[in-house]
Protein backbone atom coordinates (compact mmCIF):
# COMPACT_ATOMS: atom_id res chain seq x y z
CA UNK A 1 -28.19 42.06 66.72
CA UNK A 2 -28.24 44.83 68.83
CA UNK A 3 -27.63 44.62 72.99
CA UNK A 4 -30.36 46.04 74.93
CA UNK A 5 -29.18 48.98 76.71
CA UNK A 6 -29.13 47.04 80.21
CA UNK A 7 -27.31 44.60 79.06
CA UNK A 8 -24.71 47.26 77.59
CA UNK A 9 -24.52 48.72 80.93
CA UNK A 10 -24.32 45.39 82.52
CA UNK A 11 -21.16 44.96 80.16
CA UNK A 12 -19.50 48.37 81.29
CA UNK A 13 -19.50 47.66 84.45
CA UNK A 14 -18.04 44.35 84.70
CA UNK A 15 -15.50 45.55 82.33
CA UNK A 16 -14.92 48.87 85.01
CA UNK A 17 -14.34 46.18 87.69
CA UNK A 18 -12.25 44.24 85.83
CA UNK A 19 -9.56 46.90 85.22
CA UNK A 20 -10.34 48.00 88.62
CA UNK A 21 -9.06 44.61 90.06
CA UNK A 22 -6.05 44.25 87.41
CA UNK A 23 -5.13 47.78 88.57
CA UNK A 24 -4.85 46.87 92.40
CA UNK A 25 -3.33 44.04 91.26
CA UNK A 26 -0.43 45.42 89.22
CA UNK A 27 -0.06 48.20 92.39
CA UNK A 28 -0.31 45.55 95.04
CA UNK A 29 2.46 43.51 93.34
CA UNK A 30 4.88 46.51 93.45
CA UNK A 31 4.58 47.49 96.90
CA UNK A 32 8.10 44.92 97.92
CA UNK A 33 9.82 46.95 95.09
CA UNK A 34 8.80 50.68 95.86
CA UNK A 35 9.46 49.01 99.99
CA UNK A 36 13.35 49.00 98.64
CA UNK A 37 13.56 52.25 97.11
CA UNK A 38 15.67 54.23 99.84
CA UNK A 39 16.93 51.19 101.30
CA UNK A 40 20.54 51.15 101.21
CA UNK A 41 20.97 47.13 100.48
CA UNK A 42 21.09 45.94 96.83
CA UNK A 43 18.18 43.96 94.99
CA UNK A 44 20.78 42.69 92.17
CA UNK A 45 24.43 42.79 91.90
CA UNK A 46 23.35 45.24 88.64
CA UNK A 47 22.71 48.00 91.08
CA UNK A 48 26.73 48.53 92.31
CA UNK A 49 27.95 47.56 88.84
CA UNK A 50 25.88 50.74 87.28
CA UNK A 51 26.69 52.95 90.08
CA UNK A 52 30.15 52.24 90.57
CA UNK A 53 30.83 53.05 86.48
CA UNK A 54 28.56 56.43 87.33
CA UNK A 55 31.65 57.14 89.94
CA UNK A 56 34.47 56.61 87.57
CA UNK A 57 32.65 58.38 84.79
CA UNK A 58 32.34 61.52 87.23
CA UNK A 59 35.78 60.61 88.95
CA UNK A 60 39.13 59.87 88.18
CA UNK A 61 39.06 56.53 86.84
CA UNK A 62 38.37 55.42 83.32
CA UNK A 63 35.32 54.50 82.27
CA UNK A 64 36.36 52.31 79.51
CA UNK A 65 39.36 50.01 81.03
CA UNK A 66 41.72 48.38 79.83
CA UNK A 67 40.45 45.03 77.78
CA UNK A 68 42.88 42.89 80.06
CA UNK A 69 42.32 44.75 83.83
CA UNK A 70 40.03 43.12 86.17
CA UNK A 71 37.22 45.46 85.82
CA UNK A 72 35.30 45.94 82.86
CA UNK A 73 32.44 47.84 80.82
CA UNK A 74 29.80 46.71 78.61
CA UNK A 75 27.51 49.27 78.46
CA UNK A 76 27.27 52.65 76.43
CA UNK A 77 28.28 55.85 78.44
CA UNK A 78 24.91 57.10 78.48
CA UNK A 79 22.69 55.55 81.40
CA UNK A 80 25.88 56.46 83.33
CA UNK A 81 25.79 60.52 82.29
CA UNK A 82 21.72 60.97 83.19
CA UNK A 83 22.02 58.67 86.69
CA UNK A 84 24.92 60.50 87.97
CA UNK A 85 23.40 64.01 87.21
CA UNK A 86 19.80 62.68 89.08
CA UNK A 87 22.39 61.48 91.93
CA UNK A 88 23.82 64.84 92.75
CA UNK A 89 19.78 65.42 93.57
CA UNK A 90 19.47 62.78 95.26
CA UNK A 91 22.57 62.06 96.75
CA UNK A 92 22.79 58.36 96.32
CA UNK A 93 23.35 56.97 92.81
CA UNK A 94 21.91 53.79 93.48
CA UNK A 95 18.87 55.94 95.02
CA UNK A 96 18.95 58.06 91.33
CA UNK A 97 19.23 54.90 89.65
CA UNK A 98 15.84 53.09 91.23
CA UNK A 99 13.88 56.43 90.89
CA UNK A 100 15.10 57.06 87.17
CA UNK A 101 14.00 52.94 86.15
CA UNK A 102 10.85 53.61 87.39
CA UNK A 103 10.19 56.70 85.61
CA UNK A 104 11.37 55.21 82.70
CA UNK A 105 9.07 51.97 83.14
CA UNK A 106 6.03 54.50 83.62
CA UNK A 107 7.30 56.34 80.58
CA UNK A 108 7.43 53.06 78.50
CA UNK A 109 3.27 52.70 79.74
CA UNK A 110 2.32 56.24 78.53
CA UNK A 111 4.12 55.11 74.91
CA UNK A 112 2.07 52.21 74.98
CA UNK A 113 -0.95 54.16 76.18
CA UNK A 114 0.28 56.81 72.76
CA UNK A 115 0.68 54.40 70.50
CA UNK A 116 -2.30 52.66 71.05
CA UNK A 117 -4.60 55.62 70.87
CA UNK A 118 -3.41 56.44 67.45
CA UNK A 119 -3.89 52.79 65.96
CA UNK A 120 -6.84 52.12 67.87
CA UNK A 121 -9.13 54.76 69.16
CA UNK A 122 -11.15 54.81 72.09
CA UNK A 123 -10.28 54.64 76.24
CA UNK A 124 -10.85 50.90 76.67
CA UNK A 125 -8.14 49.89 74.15
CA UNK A 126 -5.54 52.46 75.64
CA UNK A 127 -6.32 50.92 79.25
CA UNK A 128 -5.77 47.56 78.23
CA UNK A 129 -2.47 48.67 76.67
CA UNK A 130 -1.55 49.64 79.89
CA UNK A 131 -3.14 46.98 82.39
CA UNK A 132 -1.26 43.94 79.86
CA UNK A 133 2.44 46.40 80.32
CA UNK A 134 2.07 46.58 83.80
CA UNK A 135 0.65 42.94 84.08
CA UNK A 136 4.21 41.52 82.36
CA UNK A 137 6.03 43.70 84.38
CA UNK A 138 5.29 43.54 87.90
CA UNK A 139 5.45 39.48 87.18
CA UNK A 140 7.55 38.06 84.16
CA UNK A 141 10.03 41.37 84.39
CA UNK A 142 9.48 41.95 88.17
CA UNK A 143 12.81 41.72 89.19
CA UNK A 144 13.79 45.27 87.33
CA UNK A 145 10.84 47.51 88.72
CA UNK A 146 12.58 50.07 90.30
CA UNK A 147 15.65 48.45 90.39
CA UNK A 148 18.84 50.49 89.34
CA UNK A 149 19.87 49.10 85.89
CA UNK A 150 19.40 51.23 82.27
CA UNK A 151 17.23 48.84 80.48
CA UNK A 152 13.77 50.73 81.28
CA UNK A 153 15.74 53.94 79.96
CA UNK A 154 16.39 52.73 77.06
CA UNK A 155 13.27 51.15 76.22
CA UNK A 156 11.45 54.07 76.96
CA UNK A 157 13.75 56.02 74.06
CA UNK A 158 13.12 53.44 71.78
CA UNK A 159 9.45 53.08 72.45
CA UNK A 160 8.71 56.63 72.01
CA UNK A 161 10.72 57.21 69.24
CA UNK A 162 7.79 53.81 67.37
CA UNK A 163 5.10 56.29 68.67
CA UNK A 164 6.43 59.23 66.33
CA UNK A 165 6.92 56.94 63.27
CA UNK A 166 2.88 55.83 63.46
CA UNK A 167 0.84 58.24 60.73
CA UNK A 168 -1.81 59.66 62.57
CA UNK A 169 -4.15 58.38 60.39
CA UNK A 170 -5.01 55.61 58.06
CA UNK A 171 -2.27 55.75 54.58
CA UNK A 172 -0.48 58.88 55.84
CA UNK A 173 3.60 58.44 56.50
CA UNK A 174 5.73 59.75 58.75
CA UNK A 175 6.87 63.38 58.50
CA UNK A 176 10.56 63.86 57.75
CA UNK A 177 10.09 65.87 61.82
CA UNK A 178 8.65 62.51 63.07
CA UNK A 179 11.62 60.41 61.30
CA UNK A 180 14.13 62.74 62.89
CA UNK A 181 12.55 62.46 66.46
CA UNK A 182 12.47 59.22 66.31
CA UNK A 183 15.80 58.08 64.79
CA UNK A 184 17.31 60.33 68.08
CA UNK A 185 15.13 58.75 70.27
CA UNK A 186 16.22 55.29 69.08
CA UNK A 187 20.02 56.42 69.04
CA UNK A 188 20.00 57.73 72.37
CA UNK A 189 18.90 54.49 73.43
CA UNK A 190 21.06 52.39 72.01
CA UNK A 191 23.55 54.60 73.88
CA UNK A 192 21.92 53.84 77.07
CA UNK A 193 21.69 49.98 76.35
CA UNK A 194 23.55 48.76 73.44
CA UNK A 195 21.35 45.21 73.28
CA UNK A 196 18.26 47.42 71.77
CA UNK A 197 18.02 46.52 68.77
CA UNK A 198 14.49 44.87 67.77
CA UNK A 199 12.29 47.76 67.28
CA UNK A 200 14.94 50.12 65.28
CA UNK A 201 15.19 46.47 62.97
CA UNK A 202 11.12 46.15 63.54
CA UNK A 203 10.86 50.01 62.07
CA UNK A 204 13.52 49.10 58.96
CA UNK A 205 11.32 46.35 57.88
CA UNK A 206 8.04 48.16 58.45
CA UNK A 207 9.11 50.65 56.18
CA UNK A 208 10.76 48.47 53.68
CA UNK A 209 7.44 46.86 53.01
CA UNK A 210 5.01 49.67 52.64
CA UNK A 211 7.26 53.28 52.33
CA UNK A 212 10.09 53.81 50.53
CA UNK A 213 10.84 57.23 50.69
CA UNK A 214 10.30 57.01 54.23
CA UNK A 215 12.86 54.29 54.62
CA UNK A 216 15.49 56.83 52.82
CA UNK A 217 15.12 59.30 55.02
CA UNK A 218 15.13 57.16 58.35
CA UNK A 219 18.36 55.33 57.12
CA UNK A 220 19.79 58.78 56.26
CA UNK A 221 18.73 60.13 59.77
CA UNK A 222 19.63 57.00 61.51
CA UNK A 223 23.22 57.06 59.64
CA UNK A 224 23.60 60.70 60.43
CA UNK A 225 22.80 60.61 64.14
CA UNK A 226 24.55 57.37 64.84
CA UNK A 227 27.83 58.47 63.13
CA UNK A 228 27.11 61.57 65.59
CA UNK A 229 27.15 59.87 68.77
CA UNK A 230 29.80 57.38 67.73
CA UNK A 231 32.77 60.07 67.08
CA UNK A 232 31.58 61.66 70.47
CA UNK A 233 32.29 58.51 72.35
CA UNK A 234 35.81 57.97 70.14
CA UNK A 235 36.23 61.59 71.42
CA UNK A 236 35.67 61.03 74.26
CA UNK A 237 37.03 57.57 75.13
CA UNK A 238 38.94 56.23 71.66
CA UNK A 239 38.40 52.69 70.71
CA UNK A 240 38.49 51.12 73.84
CA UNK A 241 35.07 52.01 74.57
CA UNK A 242 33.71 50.00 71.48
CA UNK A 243 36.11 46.97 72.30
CA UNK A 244 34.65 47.06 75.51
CA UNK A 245 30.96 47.56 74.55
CA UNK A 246 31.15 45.22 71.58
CA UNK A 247 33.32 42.83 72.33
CA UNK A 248 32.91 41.51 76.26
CA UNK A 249 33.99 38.15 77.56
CA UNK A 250 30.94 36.39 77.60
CA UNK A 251 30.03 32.53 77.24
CA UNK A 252 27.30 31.28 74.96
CA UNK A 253 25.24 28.35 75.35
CA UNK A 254 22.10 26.96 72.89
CA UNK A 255 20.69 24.76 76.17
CA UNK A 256 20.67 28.48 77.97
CA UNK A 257 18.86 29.99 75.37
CA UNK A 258 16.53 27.03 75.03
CA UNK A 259 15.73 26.84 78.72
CA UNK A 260 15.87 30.28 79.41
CA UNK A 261 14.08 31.56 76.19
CA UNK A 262 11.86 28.65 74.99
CA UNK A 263 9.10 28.85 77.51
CA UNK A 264 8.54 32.49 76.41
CA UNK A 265 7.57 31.35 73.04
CA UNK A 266 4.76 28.83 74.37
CA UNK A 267 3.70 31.80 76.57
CA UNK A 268 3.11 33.54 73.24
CA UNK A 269 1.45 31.55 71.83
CA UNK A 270 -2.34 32.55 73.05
CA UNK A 271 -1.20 36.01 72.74
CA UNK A 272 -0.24 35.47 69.43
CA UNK A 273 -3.63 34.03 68.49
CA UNK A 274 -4.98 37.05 69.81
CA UNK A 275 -3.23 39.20 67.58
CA UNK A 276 -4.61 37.27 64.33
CA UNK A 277 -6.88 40.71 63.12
CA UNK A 278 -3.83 42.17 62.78
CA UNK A 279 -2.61 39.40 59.87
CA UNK A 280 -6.10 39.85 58.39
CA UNK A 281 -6.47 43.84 58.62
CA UNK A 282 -2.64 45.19 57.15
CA UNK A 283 -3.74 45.61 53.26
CA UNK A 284 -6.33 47.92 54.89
CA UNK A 285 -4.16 50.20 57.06
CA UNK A 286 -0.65 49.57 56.59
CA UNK A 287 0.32 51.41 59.91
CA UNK A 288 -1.25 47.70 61.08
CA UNK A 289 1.66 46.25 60.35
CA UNK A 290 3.79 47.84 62.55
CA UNK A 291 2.97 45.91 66.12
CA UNK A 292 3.44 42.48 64.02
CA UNK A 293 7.02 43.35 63.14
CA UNK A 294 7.91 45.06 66.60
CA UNK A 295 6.27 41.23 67.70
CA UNK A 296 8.58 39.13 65.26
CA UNK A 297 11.37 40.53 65.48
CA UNK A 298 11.45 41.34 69.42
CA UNK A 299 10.55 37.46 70.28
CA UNK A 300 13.23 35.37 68.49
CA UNK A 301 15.88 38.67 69.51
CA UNK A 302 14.76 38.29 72.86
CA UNK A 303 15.10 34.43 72.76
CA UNK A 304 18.56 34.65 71.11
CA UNK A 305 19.80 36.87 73.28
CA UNK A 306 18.81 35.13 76.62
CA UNK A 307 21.82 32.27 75.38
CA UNK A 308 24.23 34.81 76.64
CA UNK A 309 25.59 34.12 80.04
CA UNK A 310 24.40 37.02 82.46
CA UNK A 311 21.22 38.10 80.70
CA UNK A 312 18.05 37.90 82.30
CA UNK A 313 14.37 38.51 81.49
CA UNK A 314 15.49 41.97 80.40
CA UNK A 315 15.87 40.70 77.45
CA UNK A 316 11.94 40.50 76.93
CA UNK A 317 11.38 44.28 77.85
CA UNK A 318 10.88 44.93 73.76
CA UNK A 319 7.92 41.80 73.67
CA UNK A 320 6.04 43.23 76.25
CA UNK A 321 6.26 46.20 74.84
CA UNK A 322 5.07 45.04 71.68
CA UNK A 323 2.28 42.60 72.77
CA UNK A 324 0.60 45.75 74.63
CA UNK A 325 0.29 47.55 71.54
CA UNK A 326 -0.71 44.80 69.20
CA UNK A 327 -3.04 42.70 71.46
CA UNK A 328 -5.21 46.04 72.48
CA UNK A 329 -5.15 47.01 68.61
CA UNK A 330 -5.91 43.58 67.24
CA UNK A 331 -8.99 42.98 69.88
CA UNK A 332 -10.45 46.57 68.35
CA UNK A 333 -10.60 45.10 64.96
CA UNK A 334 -12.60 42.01 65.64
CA UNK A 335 -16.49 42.54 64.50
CA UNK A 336 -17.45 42.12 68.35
CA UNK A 337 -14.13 43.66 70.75
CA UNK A 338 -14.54 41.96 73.45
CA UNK A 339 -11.95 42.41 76.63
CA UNK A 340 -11.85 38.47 77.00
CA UNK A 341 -9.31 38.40 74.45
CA UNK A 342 -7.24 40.92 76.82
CA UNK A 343 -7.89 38.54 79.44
CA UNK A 344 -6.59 35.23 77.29
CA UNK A 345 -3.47 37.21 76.35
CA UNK A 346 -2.70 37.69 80.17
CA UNK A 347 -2.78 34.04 81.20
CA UNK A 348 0.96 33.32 80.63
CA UNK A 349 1.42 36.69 83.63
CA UNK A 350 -1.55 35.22 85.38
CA UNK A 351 0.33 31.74 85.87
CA UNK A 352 3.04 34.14 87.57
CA UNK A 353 0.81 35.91 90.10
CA UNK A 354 1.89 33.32 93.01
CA UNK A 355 5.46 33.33 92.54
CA UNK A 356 5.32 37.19 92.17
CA UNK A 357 3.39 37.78 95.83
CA UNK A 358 5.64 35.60 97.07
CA UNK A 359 8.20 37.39 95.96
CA UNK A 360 6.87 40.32 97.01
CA UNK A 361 6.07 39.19 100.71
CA UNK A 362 9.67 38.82 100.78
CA UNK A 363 10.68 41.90 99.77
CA UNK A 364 8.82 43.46 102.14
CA UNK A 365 9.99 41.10 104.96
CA UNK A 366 13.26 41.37 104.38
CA UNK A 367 14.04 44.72 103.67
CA UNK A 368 14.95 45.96 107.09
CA UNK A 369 17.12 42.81 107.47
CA UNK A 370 19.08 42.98 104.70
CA UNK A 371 19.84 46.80 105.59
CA UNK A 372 20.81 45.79 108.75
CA UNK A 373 23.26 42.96 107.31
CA UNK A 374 24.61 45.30 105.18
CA UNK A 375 25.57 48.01 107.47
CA UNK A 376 28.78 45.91 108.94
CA UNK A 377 30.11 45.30 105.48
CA UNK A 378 30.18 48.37 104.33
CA UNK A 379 31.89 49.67 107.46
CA UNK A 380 34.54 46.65 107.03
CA UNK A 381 35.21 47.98 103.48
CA UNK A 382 35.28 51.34 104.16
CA UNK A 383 38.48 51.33 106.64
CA UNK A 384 39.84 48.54 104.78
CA UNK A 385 43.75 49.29 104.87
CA UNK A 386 44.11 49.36 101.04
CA UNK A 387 42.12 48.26 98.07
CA UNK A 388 39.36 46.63 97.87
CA UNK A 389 37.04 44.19 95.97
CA UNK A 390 33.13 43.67 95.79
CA UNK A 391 31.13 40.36 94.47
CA UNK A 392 28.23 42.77 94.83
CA UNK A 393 29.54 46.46 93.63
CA UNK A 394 26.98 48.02 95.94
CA UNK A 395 28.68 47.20 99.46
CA UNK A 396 31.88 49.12 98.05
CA UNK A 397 29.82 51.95 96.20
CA UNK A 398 27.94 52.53 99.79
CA UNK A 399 31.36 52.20 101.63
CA UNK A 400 33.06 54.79 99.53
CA UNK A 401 35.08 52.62 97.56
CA UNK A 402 35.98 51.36 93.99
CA UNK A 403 35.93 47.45 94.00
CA UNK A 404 38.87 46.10 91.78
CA UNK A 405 37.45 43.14 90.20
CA UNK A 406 34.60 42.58 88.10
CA UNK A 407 33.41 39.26 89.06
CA UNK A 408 31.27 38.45 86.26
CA UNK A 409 33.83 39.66 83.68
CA UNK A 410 36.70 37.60 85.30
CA UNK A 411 34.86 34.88 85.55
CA UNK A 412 33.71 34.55 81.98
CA UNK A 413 37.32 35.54 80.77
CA UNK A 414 38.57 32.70 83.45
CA UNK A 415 36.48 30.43 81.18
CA UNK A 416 38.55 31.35 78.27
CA UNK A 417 41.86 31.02 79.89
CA UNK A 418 42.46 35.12 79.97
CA UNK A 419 42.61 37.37 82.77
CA UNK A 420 46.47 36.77 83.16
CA UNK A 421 46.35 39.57 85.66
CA UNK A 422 43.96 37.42 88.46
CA UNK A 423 46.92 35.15 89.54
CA UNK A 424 49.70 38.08 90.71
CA UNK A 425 47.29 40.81 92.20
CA UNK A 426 45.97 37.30 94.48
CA UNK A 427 49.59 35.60 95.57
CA UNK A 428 50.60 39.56 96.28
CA UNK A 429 47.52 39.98 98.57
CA UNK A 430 46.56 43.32 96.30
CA UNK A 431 43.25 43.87 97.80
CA UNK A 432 42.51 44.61 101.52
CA UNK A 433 39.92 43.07 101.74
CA UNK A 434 37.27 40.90 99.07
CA UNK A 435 33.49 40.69 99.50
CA UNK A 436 32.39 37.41 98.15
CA UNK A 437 28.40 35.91 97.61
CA UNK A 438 27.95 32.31 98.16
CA UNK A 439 28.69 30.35 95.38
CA UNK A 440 28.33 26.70 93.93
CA UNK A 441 31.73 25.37 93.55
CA UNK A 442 30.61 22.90 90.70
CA UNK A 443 29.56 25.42 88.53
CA UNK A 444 32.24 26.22 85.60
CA UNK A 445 32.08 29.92 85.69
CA UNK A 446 33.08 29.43 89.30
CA UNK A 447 36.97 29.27 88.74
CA UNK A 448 37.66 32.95 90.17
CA UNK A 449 36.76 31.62 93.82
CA UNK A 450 38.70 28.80 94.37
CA UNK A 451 41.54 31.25 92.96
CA UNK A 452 40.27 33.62 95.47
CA UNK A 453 39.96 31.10 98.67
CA UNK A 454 43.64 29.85 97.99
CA UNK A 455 45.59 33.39 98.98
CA UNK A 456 42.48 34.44 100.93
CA UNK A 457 40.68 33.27 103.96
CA UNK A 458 36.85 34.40 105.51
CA UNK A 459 36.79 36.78 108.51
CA UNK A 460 33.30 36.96 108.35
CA UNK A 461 30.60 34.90 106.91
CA UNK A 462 26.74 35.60 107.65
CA UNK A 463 23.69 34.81 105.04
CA UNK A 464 26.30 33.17 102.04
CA UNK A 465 28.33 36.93 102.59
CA UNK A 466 31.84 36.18 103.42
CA UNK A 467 34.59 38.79 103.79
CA UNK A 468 37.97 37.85 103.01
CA UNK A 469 41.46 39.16 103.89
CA UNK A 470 45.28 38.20 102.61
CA UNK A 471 46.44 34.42 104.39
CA UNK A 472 49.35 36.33 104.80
């Protein structure tokens, strides 16, 4: 039965205030981050790490090291290449690095916004594409808005190059133009962030089921392009680079990746009920298909991946990605859309409203304090008589300097009885000076500091920051 027209209206607008309220929301809850942008004090040890491999790519140094020295790299040369060229704009790396994430994360929202429009026409759909991306992120993923690391980058490669494999209509297939695009897309980020993997797997499978031809020429395209890029970096940097990228020191744990991943899978579960149209609709419109297999295969990825030591909730970009396409797209198909199935989908980022404005209170708190901290560290390190060391890369990168361990790599190669090059550069005092976060001495990966505390002693100590020189 028809709605009266009053009632219709009456619909409209409560639907008009709803996304007007999710939209404050989502800005509200971003204010901390975009608070930090020109701050020069780090949100994450990630932000030094990235910037100080942008310096030795545009430097002297290699950025590929030596498997056995105490500084390493993981990550694909790409991220590295784009930040550093922003940074001579903007004159800080870090800076470049914040400004370029959140350009990326808004790019990531427009390919949701794309995608959706094409699967699922109409305004309302498209807006609750966006209002569920920017829900997830400024709470489940709010630790990487604006925060210098490549992961947005890359996801916003791989997510546009999904939006040029969707036909633009209903039993059309991609154009051999559209398979190109996006097999570069998804190549160039892989070379930004080598972990992306789920939606170039997601797009295999899609096309395995329902387009054969298509398939051909995307694994002939993919092939081409990757083989491209691969004897560039060879070229470039020789087989250390893929030793480094492909094989890090890094623990594994199944209690990690059930404590750490697990609860992501219950918080699916009422989006995944949401998405049940989808399951029904396929045989109709094959393109249908696509947002379920960008779903499966980004959820159990994501959970896998989270078992590795060091990973965080980055490893979820790909699911919220996918959710904001397929929950829109799946509401659209039910006989009566209806937004509340938007709103059920949400809950899970809902629950994390509280800890988010906390978080965000804090941010913008704290901001002017931690620059403040920072400033006499950075002047320590930068006349430091000789080399140096950073815990948190960002203290040397401001100070001018190149910190000569990787923490995290050390201490996972510690765990496997390696880094046979820790012990002398210590007992011969090697660095000037170390920068060192508080740390729980109980915890295993924690070998490097008591290494550390016995040839080194604290000369300053403020906030769980100590700066250590030679006993000697």
């Amino acid at each position: 039965m028809a709605h009266p027209p009053t009632e219709l209206l009456r619909v409209e607008r409560r639907e008009r205030l709803a996304w007007l309220l999710a939209g404050l929301v989502i800005v509200l809850l971003c204010v901390g981050r975009l608070w930090w942008l020109p701050a020069p004090a780090a949100l994450s040890v990630n932000e030094g790490w990235n910037a100080q491999h942008v310096v030795r790519l545009f430097g002297a140094a290699a950025l590929y090291p030596d498997p056995e020295a105490l500084i390493a790299n993981n990550y694909p040369p790409l991220s590295f290449l784009v930040v550093g060229l922003f940074g001579t704009v903007t004159g800080d790396i870090i800076l470049a690095g914040r400004l370029l994430a959140l350009s990326a994360q808004l790019a990531c929202a427009l390919a949701v916004w794309a995608i959706v429009a094409r699967l699922a026409p109409g305004p309302r759909w498209k807006l609750a594409g966006i209002m569920l991306f920017g829900a997830y992120s400024v709470t489940l993923l709010r630790t990487y808005v604006a925060m210098n690391d490549p992961q947005w980058l890359g996801d916003a490669a791989m997510a546009w190059g999904v939006f040029f494999m969707v036909p633009r209509r209903a039993g059309g297939t991609p154009s051999l133009r559209s398979i190109a695009i996006a097999a570069v897309l998804m190549v160039a980020g892989e070379l930004i962030k080598h972990n992306l993997v789920a939606f170039p797997i997601a797009v295999t499978v899609w096309l395995m089921l329902f387009d054969r031809r298509a398939l051909i020429a995307w694994i002939g395209f993919g092939a081409l392009f990757t083989a491209i890029a691969c004897a560039g970096v060879y070229a470039l940097w020789g087989m250390t680079a893929f030793i480094d990228v492909l094989a890090p020191a890094r623990s594994y744990s199944a209690m990690r990746m059930l404590a750490k991943g697990g609860p992501l899978l219950l918080a699916m579960i009422p989006v995944l009920i949401a998405c049940r149209p989808l399951l029904r609709q396929w045989r109709q419109d094959r393109r249908l298909a696509l947002p379920l297999c960008l779903f499966a295969v980004s959820i159990p990825l994501g959970i896998i991946q989270r078992a590795g030591s060091g990973v965080d909730v980055n490893a979820f970009f790909e699911t919220v990605i996918a959710l904001a396409v397929a929950v829109p797209v799946a509401t659209s198909l039910r006989p009566r859309p209806s937004i509340a199935w938007i709103g059920i989908s949400v809950l899970p980022a809902l629950c994390l409203v509280p800890i988010a404005t906390a978080a965000n209170v804090r941010e913008l708190r704290t901001r002017d304090d931690a620059v403040r901290n920072a400033a006499p560290l950075i002047a320590a390190l930068a006349t430091a008589r000789g080399p140096v060391a950073c815990d948190d890369q960002a203290y040397c990168y401001w100070a001018g300097r190149e910190s000569g361990i990787d923490f995290f790599s050390v201490k996972q190669r510690l765990l496997q009885d390696k880094a046979a090059a820790l012990a002398p550069a210590l007992a011969e005092g090697r660095f000037a000076m170390i920068q060192m976060r508080g740390h729980n001495p109980g915890w295993q990966e924690n070998r490097l500091i008591p290494a550390i505390r016995a040839h080194y002693r604290t000369v300053y100590a403020k906030d769980g920051i100590e700066l250590l020189v030679p006993k000697r």
